[in-house]
Structure formats: structure tokens, C-alpha cells
N, C-alpha and C. Protein backbone atom coordinates (compact mmCIF):
# COMPACT_ATOMS: atom_id res chain seq x y z
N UNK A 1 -64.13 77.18 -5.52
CA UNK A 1 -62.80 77.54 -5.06
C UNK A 1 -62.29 78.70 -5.92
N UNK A 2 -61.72 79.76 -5.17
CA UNK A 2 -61.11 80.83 -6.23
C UNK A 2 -59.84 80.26 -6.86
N UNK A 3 -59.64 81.18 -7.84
CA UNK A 3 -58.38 80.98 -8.67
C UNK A 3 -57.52 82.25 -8.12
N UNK A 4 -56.68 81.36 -7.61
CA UNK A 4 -55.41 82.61 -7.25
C UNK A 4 -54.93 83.36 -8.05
N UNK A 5 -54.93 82.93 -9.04
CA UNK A 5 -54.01 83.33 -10.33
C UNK A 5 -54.79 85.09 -10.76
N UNK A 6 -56.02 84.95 -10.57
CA UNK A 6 -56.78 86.03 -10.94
C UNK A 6 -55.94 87.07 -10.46
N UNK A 7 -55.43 87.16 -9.19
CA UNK A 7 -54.82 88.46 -8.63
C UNK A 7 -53.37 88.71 -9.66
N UNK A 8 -53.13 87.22 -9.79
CA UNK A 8 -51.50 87.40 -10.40
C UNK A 8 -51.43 87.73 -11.61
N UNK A 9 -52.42 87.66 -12.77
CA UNK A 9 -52.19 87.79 -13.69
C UNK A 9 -52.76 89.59 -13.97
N UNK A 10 -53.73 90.27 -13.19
CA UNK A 10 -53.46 91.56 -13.59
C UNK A 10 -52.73 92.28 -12.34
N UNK A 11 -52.03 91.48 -11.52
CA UNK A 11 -50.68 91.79 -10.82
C UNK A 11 -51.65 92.89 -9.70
N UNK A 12 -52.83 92.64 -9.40
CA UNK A 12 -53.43 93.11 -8.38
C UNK A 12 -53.23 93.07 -6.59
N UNK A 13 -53.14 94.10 -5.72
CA UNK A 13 -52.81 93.85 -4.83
C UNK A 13 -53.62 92.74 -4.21
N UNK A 14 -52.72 91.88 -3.19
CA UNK A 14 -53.45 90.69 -2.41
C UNK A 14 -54.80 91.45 -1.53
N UNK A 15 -55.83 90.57 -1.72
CA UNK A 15 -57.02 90.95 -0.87
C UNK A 15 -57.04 91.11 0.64
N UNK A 16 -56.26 90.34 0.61
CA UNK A 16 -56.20 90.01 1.98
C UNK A 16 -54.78 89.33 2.65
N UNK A 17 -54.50 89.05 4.01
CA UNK A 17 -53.36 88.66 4.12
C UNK A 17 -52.91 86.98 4.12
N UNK A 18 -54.32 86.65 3.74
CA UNK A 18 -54.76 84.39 3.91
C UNK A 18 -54.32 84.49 3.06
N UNK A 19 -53.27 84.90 1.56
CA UNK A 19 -53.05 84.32 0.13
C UNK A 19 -51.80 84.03 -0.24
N UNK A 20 -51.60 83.49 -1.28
CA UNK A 20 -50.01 82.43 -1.10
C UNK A 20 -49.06 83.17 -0.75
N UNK A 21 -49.34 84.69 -1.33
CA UNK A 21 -48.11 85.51 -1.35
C UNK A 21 -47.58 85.18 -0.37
N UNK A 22 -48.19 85.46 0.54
CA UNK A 22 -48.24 85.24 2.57
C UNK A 22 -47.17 84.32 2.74
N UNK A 23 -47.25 82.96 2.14
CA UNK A 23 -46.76 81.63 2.02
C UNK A 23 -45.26 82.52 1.73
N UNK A 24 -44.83 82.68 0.46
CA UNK A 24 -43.69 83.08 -0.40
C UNK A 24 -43.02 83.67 0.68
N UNK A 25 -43.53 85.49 1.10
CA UNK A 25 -42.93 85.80 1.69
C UNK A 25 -42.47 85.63 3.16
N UNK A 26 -42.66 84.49 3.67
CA UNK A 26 -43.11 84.04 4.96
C UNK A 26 -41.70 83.01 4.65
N UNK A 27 -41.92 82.41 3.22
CA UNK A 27 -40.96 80.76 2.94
C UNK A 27 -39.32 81.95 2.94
N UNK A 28 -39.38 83.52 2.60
CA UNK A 28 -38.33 83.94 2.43
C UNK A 28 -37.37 83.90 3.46
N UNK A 29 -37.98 83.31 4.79
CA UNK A 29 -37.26 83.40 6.11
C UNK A 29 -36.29 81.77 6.11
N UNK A 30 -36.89 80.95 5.19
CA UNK A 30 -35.56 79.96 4.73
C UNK A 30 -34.29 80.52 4.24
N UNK A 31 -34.53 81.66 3.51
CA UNK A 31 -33.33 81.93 3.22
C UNK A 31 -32.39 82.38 4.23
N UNK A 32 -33.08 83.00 5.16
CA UNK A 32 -31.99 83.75 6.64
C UNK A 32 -31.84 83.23 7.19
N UNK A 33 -32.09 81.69 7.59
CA UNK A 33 -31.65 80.75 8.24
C UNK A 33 -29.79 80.67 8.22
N UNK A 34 -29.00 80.11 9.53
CA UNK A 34 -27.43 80.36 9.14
C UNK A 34 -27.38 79.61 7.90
N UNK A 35 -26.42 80.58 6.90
CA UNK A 35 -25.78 79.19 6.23
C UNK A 35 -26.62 79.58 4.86
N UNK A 36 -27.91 80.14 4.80
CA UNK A 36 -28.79 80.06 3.94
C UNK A 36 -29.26 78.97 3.41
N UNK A 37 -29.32 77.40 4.09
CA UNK A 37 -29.15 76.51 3.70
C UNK A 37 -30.67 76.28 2.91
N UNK A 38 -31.85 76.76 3.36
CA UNK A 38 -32.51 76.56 2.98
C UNK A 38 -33.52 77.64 2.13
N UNK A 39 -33.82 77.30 0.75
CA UNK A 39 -34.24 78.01 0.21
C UNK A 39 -35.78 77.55 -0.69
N UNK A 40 -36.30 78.22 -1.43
CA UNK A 40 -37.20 77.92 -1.70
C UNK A 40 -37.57 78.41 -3.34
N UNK A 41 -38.16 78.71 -4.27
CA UNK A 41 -38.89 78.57 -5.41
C UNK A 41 -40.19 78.55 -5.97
N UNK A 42 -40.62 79.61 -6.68
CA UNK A 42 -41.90 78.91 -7.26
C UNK A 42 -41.78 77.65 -8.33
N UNK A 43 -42.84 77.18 -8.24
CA UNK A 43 -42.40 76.03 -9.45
C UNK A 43 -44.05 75.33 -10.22
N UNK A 44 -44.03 74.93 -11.17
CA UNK A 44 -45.23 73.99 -11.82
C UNK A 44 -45.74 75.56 -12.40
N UNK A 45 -47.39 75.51 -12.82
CA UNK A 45 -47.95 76.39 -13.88
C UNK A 45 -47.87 77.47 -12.81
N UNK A 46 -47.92 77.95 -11.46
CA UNK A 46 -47.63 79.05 -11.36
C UNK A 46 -46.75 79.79 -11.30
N UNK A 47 -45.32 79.08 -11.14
CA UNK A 47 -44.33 79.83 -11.74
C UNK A 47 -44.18 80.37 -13.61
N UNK A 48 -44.91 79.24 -14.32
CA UNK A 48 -45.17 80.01 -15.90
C UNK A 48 -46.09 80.90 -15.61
N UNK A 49 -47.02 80.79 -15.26
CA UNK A 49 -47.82 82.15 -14.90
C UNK A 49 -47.47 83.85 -14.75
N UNK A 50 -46.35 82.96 -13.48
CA UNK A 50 -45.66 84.75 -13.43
C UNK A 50 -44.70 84.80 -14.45
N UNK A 51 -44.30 83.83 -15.53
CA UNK A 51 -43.47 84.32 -16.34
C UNK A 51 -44.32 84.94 -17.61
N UNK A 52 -45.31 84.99 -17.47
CA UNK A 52 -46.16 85.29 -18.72
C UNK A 52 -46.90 84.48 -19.52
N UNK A 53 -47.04 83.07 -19.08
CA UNK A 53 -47.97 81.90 -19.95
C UNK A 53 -49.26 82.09 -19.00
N UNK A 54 -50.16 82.63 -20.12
CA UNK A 54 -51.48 82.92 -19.24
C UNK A 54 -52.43 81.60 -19.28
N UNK A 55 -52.05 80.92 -18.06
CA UNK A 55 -53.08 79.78 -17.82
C UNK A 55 -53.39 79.58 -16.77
N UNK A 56 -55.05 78.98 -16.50
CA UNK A 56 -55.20 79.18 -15.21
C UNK A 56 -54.70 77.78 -14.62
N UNK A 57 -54.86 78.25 -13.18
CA UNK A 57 -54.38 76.99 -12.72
C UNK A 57 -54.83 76.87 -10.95
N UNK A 58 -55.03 75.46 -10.43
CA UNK A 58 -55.68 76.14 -9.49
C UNK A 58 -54.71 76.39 -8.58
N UNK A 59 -53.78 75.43 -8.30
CA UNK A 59 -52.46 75.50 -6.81
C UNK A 59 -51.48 76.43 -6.87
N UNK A 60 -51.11 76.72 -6.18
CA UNK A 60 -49.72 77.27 -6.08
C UNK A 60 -48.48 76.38 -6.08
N UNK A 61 -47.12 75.78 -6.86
CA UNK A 61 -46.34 75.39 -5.99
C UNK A 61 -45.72 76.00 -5.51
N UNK A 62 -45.07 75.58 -4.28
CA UNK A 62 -43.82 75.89 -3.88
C UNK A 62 -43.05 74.75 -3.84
N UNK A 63 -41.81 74.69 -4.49
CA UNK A 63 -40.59 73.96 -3.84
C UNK A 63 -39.86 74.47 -3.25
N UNK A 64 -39.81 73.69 -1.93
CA UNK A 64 -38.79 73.88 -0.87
C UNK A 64 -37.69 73.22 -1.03
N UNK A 65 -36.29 73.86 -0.66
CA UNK A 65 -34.92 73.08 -0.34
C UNK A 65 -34.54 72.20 0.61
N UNK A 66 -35.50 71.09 1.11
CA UNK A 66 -35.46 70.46 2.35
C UNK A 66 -35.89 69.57 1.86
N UNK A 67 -34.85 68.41 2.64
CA UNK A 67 -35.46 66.85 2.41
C UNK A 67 -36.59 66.78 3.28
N UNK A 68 -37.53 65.81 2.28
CA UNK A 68 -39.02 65.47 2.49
C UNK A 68 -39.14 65.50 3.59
N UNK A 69 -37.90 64.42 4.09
CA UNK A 69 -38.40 64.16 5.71
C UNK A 69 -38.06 65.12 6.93
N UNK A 70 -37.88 66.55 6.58
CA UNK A 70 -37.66 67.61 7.13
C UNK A 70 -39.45 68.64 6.94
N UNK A 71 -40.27 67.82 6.00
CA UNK A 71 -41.42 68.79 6.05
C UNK A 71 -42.00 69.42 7.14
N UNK A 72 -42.28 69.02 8.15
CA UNK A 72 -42.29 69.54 9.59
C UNK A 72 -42.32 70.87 10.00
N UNK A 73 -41.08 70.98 9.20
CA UNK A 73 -40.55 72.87 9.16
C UNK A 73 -41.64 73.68 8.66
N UNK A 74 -42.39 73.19 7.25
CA UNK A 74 -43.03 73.96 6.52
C UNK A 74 -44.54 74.06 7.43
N UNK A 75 -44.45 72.84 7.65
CA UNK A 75 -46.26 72.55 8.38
C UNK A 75 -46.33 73.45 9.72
N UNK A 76 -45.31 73.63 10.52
CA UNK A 76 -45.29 74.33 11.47
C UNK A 76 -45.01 75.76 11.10
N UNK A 77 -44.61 76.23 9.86
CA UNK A 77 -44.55 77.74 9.57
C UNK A 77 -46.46 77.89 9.12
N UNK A 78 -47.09 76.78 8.17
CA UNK A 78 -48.64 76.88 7.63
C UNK A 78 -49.42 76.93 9.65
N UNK A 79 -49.34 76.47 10.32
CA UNK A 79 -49.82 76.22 11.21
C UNK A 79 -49.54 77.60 11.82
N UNK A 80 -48.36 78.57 11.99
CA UNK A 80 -48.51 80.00 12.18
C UNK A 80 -49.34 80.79 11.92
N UNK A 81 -49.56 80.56 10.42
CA UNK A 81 -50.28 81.40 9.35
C UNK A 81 -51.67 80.90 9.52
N UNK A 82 -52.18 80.05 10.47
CA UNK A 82 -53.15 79.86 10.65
C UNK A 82 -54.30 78.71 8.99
N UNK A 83 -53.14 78.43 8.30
CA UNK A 83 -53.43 77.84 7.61
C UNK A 83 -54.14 76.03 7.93
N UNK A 84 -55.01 75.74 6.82
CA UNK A 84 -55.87 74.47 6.46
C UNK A 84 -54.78 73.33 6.56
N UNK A 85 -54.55 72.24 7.30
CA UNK A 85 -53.31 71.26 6.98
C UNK A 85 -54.21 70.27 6.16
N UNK A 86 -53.66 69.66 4.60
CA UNK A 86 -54.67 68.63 4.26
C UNK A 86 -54.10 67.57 4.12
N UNK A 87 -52.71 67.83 3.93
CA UNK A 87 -51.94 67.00 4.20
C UNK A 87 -50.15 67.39 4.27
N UNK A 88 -49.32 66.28 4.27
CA UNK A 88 -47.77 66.64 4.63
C UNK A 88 -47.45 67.98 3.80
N UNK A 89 -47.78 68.18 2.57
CA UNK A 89 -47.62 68.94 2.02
C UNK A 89 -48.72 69.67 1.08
N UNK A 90 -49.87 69.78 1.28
CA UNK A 90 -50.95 70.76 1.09
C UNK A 90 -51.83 71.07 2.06
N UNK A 91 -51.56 72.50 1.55
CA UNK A 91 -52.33 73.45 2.80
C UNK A 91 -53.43 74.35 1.81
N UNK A 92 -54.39 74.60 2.43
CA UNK A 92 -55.40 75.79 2.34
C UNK A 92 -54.87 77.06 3.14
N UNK A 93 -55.32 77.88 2.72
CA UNK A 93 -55.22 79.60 3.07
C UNK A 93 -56.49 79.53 3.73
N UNK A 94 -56.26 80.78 4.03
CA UNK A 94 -57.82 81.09 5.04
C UNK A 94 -58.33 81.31 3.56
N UNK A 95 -58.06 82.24 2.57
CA UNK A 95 -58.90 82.98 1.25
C UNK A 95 -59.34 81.36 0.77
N UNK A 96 -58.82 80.44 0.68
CA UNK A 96 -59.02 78.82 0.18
C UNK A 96 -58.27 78.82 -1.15
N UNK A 97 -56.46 79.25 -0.87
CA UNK A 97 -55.59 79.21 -2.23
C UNK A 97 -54.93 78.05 -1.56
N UNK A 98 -55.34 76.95 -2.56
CA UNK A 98 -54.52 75.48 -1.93
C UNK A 98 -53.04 75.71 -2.21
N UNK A 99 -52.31 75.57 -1.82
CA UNK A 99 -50.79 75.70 -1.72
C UNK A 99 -49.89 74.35 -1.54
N UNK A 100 -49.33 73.73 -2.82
CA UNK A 100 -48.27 72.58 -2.50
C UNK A 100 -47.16 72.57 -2.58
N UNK A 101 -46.59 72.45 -1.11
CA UNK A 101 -45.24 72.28 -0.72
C UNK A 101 -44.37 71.11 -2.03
N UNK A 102 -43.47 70.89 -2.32
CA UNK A 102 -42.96 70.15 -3.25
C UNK A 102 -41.61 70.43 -2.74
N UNK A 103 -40.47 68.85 -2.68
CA UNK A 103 -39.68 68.62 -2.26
C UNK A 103 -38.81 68.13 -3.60
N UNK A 104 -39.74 67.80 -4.50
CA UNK A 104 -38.45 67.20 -5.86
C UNK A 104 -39.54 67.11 -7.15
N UNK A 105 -39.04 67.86 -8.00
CA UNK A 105 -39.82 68.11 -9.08
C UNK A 105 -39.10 66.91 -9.94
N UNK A 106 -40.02 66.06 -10.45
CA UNK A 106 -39.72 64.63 -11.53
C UNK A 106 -39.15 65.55 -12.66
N UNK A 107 -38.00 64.55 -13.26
CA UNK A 107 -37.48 65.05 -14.64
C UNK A 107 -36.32 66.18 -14.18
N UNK A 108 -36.26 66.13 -13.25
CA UNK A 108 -35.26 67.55 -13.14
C UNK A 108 -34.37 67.03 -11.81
N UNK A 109 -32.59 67.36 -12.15
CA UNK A 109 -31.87 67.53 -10.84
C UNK A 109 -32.46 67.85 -9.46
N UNK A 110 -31.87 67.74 -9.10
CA UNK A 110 -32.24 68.09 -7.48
C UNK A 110 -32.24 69.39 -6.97
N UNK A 111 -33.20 69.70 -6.11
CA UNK A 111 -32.86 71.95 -6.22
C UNK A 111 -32.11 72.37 -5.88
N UNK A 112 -31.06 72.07 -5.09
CA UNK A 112 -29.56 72.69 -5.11
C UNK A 112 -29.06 73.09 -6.23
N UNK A 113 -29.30 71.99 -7.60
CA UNK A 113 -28.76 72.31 -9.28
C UNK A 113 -29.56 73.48 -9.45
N UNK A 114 -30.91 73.24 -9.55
CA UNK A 114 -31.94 74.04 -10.05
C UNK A 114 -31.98 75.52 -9.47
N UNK A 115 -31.55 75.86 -8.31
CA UNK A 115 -31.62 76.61 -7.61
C UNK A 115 -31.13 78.17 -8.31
N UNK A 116 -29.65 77.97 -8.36
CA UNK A 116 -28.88 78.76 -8.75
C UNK A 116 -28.98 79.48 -10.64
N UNK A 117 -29.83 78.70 -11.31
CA UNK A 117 -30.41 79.32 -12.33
C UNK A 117 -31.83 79.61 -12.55
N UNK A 118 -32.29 79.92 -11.85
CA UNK A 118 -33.48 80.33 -10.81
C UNK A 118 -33.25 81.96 -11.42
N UNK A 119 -35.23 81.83 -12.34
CA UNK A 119 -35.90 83.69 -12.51
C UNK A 119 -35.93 84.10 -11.26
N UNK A 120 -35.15 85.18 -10.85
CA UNK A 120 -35.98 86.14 -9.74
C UNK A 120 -36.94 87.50 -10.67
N UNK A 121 -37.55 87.17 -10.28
CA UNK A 121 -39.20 87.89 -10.78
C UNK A 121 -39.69 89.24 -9.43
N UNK A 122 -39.62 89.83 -9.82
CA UNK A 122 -40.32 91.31 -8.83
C UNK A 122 -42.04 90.79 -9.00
N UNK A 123 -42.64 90.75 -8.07
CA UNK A 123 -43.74 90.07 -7.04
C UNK A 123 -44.31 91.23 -6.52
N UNK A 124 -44.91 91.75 -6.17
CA UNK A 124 -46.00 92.51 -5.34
C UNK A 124 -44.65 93.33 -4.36
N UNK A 125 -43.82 93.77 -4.69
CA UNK A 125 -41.97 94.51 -4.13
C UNK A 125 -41.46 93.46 -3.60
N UNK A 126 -41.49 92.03 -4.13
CA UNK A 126 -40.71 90.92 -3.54
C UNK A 126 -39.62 90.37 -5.00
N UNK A 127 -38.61 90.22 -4.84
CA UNK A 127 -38.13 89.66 -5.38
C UNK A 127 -37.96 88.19 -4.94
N UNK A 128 -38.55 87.07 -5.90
CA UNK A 128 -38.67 85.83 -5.60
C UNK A 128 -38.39 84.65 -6.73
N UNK A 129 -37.82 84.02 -5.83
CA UNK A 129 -36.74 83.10 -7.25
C UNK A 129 -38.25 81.96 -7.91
N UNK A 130 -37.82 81.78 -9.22
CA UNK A 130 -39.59 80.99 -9.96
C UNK A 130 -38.59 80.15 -10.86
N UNK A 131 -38.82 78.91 -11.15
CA UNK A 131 -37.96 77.78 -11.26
C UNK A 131 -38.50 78.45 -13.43
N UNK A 132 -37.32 78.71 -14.02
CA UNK A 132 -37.54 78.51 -15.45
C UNK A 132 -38.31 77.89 -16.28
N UNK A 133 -39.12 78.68 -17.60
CA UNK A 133 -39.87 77.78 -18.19
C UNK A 133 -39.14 76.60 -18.88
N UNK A 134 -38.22 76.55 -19.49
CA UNK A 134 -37.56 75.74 -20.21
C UNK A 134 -37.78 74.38 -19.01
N UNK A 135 -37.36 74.51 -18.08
CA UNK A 135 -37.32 73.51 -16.99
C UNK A 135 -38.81 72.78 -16.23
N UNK A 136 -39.64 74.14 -16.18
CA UNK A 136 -40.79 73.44 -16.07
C UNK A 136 -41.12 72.61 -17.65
N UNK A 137 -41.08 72.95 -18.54
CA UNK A 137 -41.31 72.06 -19.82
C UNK A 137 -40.63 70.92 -19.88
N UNK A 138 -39.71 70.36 -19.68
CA UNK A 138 -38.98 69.66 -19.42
C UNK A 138 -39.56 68.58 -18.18
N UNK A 139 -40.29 69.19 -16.95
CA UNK A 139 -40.42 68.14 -15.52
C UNK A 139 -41.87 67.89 -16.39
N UNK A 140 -42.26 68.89 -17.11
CA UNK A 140 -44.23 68.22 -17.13
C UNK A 140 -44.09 67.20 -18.67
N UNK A 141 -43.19 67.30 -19.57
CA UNK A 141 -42.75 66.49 -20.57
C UNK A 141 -42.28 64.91 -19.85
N UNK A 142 -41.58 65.00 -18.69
CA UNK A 142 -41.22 63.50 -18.31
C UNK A 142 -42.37 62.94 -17.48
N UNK A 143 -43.13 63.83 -16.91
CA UNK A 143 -44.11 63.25 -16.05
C UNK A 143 -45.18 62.81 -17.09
N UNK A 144 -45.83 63.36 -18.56
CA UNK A 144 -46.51 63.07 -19.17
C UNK A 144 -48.10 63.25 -19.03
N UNK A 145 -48.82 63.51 -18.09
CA UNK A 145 -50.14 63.96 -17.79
C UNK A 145 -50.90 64.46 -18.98
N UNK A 146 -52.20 63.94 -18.91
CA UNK A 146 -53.00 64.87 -20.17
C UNK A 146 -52.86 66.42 -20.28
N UNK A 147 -53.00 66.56 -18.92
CA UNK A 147 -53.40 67.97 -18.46
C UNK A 147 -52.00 68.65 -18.98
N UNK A 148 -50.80 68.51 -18.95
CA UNK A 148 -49.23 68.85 -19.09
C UNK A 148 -49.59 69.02 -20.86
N UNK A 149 -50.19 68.50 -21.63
CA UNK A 149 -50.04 68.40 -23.10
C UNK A 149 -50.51 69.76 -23.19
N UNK A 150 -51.38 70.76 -23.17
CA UNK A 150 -51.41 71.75 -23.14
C UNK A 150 -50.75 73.07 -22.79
N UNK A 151 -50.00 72.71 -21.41
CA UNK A 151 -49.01 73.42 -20.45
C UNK A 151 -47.68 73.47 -21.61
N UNK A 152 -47.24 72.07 -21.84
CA UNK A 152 -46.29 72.53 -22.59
C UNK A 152 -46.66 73.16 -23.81
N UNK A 153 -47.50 73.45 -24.66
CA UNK A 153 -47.71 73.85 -25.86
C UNK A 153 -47.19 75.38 -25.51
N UNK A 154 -48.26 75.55 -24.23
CA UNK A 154 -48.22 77.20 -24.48
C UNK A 154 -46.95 77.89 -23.59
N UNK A 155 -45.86 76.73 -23.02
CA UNK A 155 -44.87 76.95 -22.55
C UNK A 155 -44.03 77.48 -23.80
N UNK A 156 -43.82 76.39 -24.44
CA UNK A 156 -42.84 76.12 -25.97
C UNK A 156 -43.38 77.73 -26.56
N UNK A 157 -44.63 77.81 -26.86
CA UNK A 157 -45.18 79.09 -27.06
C UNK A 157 -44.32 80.73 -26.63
N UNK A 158 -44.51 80.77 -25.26
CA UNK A 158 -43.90 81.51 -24.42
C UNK A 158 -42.48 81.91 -24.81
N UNK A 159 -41.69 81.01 -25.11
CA UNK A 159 -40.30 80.31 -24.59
C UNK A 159 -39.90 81.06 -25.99
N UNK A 160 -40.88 80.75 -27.25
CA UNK A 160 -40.20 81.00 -28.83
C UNK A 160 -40.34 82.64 -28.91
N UNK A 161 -41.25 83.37 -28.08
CA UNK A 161 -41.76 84.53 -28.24
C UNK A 161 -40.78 85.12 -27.57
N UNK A 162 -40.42 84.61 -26.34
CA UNK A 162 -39.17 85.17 -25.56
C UNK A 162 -37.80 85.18 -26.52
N UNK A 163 -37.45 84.26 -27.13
CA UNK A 163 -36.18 84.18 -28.11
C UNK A 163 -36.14 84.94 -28.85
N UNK A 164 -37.65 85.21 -29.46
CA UNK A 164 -37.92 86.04 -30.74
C UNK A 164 -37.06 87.65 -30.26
N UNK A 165 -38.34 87.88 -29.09
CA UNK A 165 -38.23 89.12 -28.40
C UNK A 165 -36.51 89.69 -28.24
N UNK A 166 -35.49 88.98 -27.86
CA UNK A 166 -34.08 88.86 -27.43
C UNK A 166 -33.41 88.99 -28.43
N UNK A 167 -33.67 88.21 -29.72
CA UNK A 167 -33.44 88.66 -31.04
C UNK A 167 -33.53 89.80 -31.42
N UNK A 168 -34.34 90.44 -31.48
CA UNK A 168 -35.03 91.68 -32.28
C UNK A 168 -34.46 92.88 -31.26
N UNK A 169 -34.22 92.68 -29.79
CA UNK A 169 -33.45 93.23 -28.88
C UNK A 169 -31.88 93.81 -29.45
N UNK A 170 -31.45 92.37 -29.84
CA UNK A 170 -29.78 92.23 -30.38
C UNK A 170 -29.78 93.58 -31.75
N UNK A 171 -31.23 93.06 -32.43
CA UNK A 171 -30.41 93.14 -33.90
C UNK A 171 -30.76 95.31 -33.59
N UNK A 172 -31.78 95.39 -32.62
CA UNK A 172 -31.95 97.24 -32.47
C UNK A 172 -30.68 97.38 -31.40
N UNK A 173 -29.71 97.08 -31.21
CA UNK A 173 -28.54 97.06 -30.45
C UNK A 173 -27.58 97.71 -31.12
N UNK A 174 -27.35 96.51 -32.11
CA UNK A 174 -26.51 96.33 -33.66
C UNK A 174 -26.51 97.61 -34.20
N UNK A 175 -27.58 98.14 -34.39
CA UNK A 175 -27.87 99.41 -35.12
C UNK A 175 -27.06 100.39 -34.99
């Protein structure tokens, strides 16, 4: 199975048009819905990814702004795209970038809260909202997984380098 991430991390154009991006900018049509009611997010290690924690990883998430029992919506936008259904909420790409829909990230408010302090990150000329590291450290800390003991290290990592960076910002400001 490829690693999606390969394209994302030297920010290479998509190969083709089967890859999550597809997904993202495709999920951006939640937002034009009336009302904007529905919106969407990257979230889990590939949103640290695009923030700069270089780890691989194999899925994509997405969280969507829709109760679970509204998934329907999403499966019938993957079913456009000609996408793999494997289940309510994972899909294959034609390229084979598994992609999971996610309705409520453990450890964390509900995405209406989460929403509105939401990275928008510039994407391949997309601006696209990616759920915070602080916050992903936080959902993979309550969930506890082996695999998460690492994620957070090099989150916390990330997170101190970013403070550092903002610091040293201030104090050539000061000057």
C-alpha cells in the first residue's frame, strides 16, 4: 500500500486525481451548503503531518461536521469519486490512499468547539482547516494506544520548537 504522506511531506503535486486531496477538496463543498452548516477538518497524524511532525502514517483523517447517523452524505460524495467503500466510514482511492471519515475525535469537545480554532494550512492552493497539534496530543493521550506513545513525543516535540520559534520571533521584534 502507498504512503500518502510521501506526496505531502515534500509538498509534491498529486499524481493523479484518485488521492485524498480529491477527498478534501471535494469535502470543501460542505462548507457551501446553506447555512454552512457543515464543515469538515483534517485530523489524527495527518493533520500533524501537514503541521510539520514528520511521521509516516498510513490513513488520512477526515473529520466531518455531521452526526454519525448522517454518514450517507459522505459515502455518496466517495461513491462519485468513484471511490473503494470498506466500510461506513473508510474508503480507498482509486491510487489505494485509505481515507477515514471520523465523526468525533475521543478526548476532545465536539467539532462545532473544535472547529472554530482550527489551522487553516495552504494545501496544494487550498486553504484547509487541520484540527491543532496541541489537540491532537491531547485526543491520542486519552485514547492511550501504543502506537500514540510515539505520536505524542514527537507532537510535544513539534509544539516546544514552535514556542521556541514565536519566542525568538518576539524577542527580534523587541529590537
Amino acid at each position: 500500500m502507498k504512503n500518502p504522506f510521501t506526496r505531502l511531506v515534500w509538498l509534491q503535486p498529486p499524481k493523479n486525481d484518485g488521492n485524498w486531496f480529491k477527498i478534501i477538496s471535494d469535502c470543501s463543498a460542505f462548507r457551501r451548503t446553506p447555512g454552512g452548516r457543515h464543515k469538515f477538518m483534517v485530523a489524527g497524524m495527518s493533520a500533524a503531518n501537514l503541521q510539520g511532525v514528520l511521521v509516516s502514517t498510513v490513513d488520512v483523517n477526515v473529520w466531518i461536521g455531521l452526526p454519525a447517523r448522517q454518514y450517507m452524505r459522505v459515502i455518496n460524495l466517495c461513491h462519485k469519486l468513484k471511490a473503494t467503500i470498506q466500510s461506513p466510514n473508510k474508503i480507498y482511492l482509486s491510487d489505494d490512499t485509505p481515507v477515514v471519515f471520523i465523526f468525533e475525535v475521543d478526548g476532545l469537545p465536539p467539532f462545532e468547539k473544535e472547529y472554530p480554532p482550527a489551522k487553516w494550512l495552504l494545501f496544494h492552493g487550498k486553504k484547509i482547516p487541520v484540527l491543532p497539534l496541541d489537540r491532537i496530543c491531547k485526543s491520542k493521550q486519552v485514547v492511550g494506544r501504543d502506537k500514540d506513545k510515539l505520536h505524542i513525543l514527537l507532537i510535544r516535540q513539534a509544539l516546544k520548537l514552535e514556542r521556541g520559534a514565536k519566542r525568538a520571533g518576539r524577542k527580534q521584534r523587541g529590537r
